[in-house]
Protein backbone atom coordinates (compact mmCIF):
# COMPACT_ATOMS: atom_id res chain seq x y z
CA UNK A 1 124.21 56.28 114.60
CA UNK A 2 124.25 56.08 110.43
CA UNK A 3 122.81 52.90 108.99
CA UNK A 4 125.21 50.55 108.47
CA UNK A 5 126.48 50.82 112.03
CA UNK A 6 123.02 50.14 113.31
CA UNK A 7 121.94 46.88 110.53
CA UNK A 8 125.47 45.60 112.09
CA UNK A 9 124.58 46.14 115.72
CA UNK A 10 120.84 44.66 114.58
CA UNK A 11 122.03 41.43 113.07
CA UNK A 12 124.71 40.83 115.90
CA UNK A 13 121.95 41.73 118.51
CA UNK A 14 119.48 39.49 117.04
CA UNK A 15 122.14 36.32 116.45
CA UNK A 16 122.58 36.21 119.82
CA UNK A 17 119.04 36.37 120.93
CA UNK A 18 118.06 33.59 118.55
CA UNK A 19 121.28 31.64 119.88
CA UNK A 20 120.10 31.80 123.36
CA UNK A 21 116.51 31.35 122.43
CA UNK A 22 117.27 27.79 120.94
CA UNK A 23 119.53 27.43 124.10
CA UNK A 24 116.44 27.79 126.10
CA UNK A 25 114.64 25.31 123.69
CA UNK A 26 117.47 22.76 124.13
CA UNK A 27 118.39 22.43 120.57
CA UNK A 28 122.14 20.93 120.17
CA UNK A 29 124.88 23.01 121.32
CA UNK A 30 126.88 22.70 117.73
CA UNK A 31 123.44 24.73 116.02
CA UNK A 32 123.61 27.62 118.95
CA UNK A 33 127.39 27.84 118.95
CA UNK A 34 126.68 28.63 114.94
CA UNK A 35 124.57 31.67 115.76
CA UNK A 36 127.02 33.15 118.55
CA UNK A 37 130.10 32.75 116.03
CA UNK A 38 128.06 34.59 114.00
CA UNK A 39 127.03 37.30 116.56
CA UNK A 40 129.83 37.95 118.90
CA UNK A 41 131.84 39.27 115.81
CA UNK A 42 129.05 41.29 114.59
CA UNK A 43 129.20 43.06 118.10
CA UNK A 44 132.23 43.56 118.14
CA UNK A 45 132.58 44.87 114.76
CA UNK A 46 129.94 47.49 115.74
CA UNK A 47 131.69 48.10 117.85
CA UNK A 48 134.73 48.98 116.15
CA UNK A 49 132.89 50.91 113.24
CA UNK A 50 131.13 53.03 115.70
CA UNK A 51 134.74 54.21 117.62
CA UNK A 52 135.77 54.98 113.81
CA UNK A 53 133.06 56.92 112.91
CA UNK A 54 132.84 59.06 116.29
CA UNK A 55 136.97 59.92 115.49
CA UNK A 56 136.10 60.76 112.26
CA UNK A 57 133.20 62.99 113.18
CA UNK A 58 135.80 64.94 115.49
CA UNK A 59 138.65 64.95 113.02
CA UNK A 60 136.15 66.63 110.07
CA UNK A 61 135.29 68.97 113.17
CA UNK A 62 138.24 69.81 114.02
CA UNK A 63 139.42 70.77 110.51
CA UNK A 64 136.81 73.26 109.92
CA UNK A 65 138.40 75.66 112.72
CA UNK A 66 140.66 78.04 112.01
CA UNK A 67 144.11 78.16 113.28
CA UNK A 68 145.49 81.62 115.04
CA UNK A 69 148.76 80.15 116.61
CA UNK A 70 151.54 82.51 116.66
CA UNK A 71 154.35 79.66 116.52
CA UNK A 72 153.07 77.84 113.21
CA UNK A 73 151.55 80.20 111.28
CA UNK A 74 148.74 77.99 109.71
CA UNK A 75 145.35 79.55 108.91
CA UNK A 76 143.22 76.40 108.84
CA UNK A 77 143.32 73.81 111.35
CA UNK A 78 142.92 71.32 108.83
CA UNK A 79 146.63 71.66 107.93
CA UNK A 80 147.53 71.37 111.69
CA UNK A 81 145.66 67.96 111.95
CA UNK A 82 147.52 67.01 109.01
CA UNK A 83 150.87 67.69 110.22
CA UNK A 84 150.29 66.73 113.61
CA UNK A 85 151.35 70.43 114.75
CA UNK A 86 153.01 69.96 118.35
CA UNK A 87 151.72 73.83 119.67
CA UNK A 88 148.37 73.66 118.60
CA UNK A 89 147.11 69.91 118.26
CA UNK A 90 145.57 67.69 121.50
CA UNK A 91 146.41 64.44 121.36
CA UNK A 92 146.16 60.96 123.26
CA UNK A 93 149.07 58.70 121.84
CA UNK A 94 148.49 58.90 118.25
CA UNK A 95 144.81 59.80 118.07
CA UNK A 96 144.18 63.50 118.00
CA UNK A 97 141.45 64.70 120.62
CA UNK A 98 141.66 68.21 119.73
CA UNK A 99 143.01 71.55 118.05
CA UNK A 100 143.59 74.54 120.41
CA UNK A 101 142.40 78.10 118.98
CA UNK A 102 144.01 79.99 122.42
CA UNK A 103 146.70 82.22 120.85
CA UNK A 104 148.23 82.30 124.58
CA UNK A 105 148.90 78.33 124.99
């Protein structure tokens, strides 16, 4: 996990625990619903930033392949994932899961 994905998940984590810690102290419920507006969309913009970064990780991995499909003819699979070649490219609506290297697909 790089930094600023784990200060996010940190400060979401720990705005929730304080929020529940002055739950258990019985402090009004205006002050704890403060600090769980303030977590729950930390979470679940961790959340989000992590997904990103994990597709982006396999995208830049994918790209440094090379490409030895005899129907399009590109020599880096860089230039596949970039034109979203139909014989060589995996993909799962519009995110790409992988690039195929099998020259008998």
């Amino acid at each position: 996990m790089d930094p600023t994905t784990r200060w996010i998940s940190i400060l979401g984590i720990a705005a929730l625990c304080f929020g529940l810690a002055l739950f258990v102290l019985r402090v009004p419920v205006r002050t704890i619903l403060i600090f769980f507006a303030i977590g729950v969309p930390l979470i679940v913009l961790w959340l989000y930033a992590d997904e990103k970064s994990k597709q982006q990780k396999r995208v830049n991995k994918i790209s440094k392949q090379g490409c030895i499909c005899s129907i399009c003819k590109h020599e880096q699979a860089k230039v596949c994932v970039d034109q979203k070649c139909a014989c060589c490219i995996m993909m799962k609506g519009s995110d790409i899961m992988g690039h195929s290297i099998n020259p008998l697909q």
